[in-house]
Protein backbone atom coordinates (compact mmCIF):
# COMPACT_ATOMS: atom_id res chain seq x y z
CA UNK A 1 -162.36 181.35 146.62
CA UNK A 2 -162.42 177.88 147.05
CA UNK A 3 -165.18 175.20 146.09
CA UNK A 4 -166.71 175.10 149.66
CA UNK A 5 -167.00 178.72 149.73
CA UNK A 6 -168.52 179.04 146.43
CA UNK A 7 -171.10 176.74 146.98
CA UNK A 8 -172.05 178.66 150.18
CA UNK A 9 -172.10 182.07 148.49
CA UNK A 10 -174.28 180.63 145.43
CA UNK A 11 -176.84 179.25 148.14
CA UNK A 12 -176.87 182.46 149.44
CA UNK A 13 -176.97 184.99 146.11
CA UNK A 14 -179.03 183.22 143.78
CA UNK A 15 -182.55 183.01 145.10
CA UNK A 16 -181.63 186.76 144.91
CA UNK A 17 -181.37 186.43 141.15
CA UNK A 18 -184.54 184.46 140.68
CA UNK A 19 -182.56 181.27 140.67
CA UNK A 20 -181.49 178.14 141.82
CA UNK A 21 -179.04 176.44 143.51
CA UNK A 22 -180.10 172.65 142.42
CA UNK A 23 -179.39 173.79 138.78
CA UNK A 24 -175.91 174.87 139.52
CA UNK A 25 -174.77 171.73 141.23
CA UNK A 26 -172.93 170.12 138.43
CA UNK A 27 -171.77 172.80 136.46
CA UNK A 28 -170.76 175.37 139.28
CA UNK A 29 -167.30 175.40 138.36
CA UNK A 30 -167.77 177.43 135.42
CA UNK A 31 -169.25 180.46 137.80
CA UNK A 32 -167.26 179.66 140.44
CA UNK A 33 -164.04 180.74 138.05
CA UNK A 34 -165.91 183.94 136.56
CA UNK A 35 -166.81 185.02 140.22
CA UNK A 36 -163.08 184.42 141.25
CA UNK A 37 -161.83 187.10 138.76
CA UNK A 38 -164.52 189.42 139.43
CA UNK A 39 -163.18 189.27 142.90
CA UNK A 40 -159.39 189.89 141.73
CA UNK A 41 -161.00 192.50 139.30
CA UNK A 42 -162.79 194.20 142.42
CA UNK A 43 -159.43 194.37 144.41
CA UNK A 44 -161.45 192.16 146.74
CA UNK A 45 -160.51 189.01 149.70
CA UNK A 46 -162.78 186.32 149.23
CA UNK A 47 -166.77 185.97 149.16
CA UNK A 48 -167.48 187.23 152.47
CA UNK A 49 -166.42 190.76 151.26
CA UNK A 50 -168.04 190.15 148.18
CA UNK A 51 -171.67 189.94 149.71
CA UNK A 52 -170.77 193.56 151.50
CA UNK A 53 -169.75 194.87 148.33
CA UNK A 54 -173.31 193.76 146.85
CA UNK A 55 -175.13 195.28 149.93
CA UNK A 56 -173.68 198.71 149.12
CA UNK A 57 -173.77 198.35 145.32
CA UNK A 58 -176.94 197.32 143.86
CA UNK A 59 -175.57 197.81 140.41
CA UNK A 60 -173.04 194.83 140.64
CA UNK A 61 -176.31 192.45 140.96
CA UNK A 62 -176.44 193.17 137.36
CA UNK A 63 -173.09 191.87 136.79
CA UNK A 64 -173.28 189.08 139.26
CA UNK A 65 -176.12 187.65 137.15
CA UNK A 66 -174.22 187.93 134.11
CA UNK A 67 -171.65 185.83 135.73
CA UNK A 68 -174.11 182.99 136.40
CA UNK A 69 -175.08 182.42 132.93
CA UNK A 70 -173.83 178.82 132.19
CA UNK A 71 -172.45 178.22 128.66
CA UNK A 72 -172.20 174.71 128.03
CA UNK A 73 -172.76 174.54 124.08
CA UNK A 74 -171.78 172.34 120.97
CA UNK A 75 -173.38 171.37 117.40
CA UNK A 76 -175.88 168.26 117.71
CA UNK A 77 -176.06 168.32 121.35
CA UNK A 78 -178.12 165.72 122.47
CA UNK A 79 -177.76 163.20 119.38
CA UNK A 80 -181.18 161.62 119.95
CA UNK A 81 -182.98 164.79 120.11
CA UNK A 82 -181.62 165.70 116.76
CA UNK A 83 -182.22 162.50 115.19
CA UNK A 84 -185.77 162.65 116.16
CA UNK A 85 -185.97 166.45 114.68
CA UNK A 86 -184.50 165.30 111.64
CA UNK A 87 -186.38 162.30 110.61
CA UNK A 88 -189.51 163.54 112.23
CA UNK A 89 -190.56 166.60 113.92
CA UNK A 90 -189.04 169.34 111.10
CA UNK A 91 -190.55 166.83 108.33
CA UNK A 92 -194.17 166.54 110.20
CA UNK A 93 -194.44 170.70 110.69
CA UNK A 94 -193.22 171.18 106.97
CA UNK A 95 -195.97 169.09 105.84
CA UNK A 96 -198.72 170.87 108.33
CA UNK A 97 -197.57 174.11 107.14
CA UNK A 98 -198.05 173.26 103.96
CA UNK A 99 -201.34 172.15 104.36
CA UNK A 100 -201.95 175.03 105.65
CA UNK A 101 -201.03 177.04 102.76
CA UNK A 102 -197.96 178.26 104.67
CA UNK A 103 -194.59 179.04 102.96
CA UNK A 104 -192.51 178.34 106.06
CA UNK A 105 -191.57 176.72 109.62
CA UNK A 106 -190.33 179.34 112.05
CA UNK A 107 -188.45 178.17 114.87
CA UNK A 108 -187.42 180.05 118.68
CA UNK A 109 -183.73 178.83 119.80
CA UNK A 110 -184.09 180.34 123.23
CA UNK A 111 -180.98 180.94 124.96
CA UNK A 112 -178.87 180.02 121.80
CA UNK A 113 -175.39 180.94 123.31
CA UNK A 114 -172.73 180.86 120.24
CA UNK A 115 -174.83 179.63 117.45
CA UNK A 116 -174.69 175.63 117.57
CA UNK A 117 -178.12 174.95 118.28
CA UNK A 118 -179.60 177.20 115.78
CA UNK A 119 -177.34 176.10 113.19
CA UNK A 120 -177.77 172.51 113.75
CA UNK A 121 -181.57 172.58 112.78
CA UNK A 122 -180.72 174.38 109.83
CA UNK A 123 -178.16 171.75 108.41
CA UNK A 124 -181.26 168.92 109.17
CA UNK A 125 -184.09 170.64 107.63
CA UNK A 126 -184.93 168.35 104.96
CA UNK A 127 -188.46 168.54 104.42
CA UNK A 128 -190.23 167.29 101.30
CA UNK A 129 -188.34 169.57 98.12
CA UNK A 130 -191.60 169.37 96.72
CA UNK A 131 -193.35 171.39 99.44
CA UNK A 132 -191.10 174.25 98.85
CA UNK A 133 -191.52 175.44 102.65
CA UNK A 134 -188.13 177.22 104.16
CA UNK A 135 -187.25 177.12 107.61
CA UNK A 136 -186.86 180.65 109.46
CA UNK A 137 -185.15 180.41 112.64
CA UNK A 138 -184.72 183.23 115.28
CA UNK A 139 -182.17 182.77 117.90
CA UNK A 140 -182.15 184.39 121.21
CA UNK A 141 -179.20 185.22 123.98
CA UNK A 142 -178.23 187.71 126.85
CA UNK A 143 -174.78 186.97 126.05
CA UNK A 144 -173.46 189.69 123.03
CA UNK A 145 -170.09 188.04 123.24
CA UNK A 146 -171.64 184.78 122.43
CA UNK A 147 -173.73 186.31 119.93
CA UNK A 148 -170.83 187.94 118.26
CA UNK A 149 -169.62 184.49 117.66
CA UNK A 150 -172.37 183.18 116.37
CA UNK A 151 -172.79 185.47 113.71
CA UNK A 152 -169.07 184.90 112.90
CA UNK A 153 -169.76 181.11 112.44
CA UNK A 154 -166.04 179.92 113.36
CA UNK A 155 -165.90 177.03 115.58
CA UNK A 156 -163.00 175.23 117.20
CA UNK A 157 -162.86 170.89 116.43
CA UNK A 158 -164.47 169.95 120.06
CA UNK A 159 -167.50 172.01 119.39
CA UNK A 160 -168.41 169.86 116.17
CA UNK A 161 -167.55 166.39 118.18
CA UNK A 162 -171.53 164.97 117.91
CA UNK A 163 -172.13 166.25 114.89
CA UNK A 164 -172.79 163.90 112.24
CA UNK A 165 -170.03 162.98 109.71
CA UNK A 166 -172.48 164.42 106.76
CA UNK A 167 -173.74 167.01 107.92
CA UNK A 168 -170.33 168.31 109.29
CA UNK A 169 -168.73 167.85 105.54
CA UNK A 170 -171.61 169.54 104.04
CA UNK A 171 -171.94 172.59 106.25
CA UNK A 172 -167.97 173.81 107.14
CA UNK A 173 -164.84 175.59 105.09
CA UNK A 174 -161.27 174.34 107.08
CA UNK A 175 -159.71 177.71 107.77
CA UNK A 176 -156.84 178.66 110.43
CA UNK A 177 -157.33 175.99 112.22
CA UNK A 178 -160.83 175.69 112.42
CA UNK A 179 -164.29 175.41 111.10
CA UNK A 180 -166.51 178.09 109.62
CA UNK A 181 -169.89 177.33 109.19
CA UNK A 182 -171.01 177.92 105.10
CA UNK A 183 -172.91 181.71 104.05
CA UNK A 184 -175.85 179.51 103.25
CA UNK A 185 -176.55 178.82 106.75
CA UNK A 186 -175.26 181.49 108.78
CA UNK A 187 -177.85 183.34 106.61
CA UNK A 188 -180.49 181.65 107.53
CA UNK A 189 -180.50 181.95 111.26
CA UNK A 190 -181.47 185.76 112.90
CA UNK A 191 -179.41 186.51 116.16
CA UNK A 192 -181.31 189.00 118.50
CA UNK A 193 -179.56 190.14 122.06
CA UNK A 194 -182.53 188.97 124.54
CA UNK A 195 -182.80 187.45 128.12
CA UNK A 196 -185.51 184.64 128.47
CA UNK A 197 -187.51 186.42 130.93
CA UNK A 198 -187.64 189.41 128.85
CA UNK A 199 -190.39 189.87 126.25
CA UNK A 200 -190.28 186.91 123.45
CA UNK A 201 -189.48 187.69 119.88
CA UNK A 202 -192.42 188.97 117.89
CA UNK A 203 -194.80 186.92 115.83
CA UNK A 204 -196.04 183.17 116.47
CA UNK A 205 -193.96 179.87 116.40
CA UNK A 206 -194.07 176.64 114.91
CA UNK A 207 -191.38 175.16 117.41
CA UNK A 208 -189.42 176.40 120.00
CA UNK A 209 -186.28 174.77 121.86
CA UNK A 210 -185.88 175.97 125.14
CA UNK A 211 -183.34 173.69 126.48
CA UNK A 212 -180.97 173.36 129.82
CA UNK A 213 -181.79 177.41 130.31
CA UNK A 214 -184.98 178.35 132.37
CA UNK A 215 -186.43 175.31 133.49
CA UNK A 216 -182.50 174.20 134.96
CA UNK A 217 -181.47 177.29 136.25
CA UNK A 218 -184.54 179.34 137.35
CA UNK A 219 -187.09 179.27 140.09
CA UNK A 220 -190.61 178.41 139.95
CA UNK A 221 -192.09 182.22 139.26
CA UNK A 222 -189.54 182.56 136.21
CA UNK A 223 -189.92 178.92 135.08
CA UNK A 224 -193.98 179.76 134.94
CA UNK A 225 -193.45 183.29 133.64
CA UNK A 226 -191.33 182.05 130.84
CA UNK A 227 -193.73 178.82 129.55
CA UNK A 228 -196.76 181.56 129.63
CA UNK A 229 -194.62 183.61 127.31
CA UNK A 230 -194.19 180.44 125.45
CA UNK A 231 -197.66 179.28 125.06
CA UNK A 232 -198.17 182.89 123.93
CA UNK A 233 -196.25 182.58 120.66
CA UNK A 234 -196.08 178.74 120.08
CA UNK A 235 -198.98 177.79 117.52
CA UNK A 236 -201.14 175.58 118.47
CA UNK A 237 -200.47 171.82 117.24
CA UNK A 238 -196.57 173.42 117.57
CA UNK A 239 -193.36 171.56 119.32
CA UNK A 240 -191.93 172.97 122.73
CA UNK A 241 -188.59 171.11 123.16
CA UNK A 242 -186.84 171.19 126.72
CA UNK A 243 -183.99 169.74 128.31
CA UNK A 244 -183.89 165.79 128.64
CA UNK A 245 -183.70 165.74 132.39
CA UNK A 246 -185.66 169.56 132.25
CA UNK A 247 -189.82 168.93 133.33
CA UNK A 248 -192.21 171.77 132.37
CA UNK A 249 -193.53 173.49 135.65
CA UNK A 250 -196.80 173.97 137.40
CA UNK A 251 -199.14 175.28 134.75
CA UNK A 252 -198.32 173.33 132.05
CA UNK A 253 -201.67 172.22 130.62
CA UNK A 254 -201.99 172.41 127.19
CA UNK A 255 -198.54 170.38 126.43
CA UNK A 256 -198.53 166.77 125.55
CA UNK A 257 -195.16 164.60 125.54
CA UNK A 258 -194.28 163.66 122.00
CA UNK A 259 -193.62 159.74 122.17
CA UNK A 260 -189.60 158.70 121.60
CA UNK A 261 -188.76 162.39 120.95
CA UNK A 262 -186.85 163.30 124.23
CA UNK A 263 -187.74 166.47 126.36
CA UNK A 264 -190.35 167.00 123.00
CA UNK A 265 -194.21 168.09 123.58
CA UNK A 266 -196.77 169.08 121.51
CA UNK A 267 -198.89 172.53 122.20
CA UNK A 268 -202.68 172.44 122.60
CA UNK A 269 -204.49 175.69 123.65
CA UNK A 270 -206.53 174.77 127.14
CA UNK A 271 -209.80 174.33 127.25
CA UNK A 272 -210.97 177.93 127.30
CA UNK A 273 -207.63 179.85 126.23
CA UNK A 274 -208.37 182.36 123.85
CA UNK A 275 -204.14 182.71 123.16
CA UNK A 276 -202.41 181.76 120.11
């Protein structure tokens, strides 16, 4: 299947899926090579007989969608995201939670794919020591294969490229080749298998990353479905943080930017919102 006819079948199938095309533009290659061997796997010609296939199969719809999951991942990602985290966001929640007699920050990495995002805000909490508030951090994907290596914490060179020299001395053993992330963090971080449009995880949330996943790849229904989940279990006065290039769709009251902190925004209850 060549590009031209992968574009055309991915116009066609993925307002199917509840998504969109504009999200795959750059990064279609990735799917485009997954839905090649599916077709090889299926003993099938080209896309054309793929779509007849999927008329007569409604089970493979399952499996197409898996195939459209796009898994572009590494530690850091986004360097001035992280830098703003670091030196403020995840110092300015520790010290609200403290105020509010709270013993620790819980955190949402939505769509977490093999572990770098969730691990990265867990080698830059730093919050006051004298606060004495830990940071819990649930991570979320559809993937298990990804989230089998995340738990497993090993990690080829190219996946640690942004990270910052300290933080990548502190937090790694060399072994075989690569880099596996230290007990003291992998322990930190809960994996759960979950799909963003599914159900979020339970109890409320000081900040939540949901980043290059629903508001990139899906249409307007599941980008609004998935921010009311969101407002659902983010506390008020909490941190929603999206892609940089990602906007927050219609029904996004309550959310104000969060000055020099990219893709960043602060959650307010509307006027009249009795939700969490």
């Amino acid at each position: 299947m060549n590009d031209r006819e992968c574009i055309a079948f991915l116009q066609w199938c993925l307002p199917s899926l509840g998504m969109r095309w504009g999200g795959f533009r750059k990064v279609r290659r990735q799917v485009c090579k997954r839905i090649s061997r599916r077709l090889d796997d299926l003993g099938l010609d080209d896309a054309e007989a793929y779509r007849l296939y999927l008329t007569s199969h409604d089970g493979e719809w399952t499996t197409l969608g898996s195939l459209c999951r796009v898994t572009i991942s590494r530690f850091y990602r986004d360097r001035g995201v992280f830098d703003a985290l670091r030196s403020r966001v995840l110092p300015q929640l520790a010290e609200a939670a403290a105020a509010r007699g709270e013993d620790r920050v819980r955190c949402w990495s939505a769509g977490c794919a093999s572990g770098e995002e969730p691990y990265s805000l867990v080698m830059i909490w730093q919050p006051d020591q004298t606060l004495s508030i830990a940071l819990e951090v649930t991570a979320t994907d559809a993937d298990e294969g990804l989230l089998k290596r995340a738990r497993s914490g090993r990690y080829n060179k190219s996946s640690l490229k942004d990270l910052p020299d300290e933080l990548r001395e502190g937090s790694f053993t060399e072994e075989g080749g690569g880099y596996v992330i230290k007990d003291a963090f992998r322990r930190a971080v809960q994996f759960e298998l979950r799909d963003i449009r599914d159900e979020p995880p339970t109890g409320l949330f000081n900040i939540i990353l949901c980043r290059n996943l629903a508001f990139t790849y899906y249409n307007d229904r599941v980008q609004e479905a998935v921010l009311k989940s969101i407002q659902r279990v983010l506390v008020p006065g909490g941190v929603l943080v999206i892609g940089n290039h990602e906007r927050l769709p219609a029904g996004g009251a309550g959310f104000e930017p969060i000055e020099n902190v990219p893709g960043a925004f602060s959650h307010h209850k509307p006027p009249g919102d009795g939700s969490a």
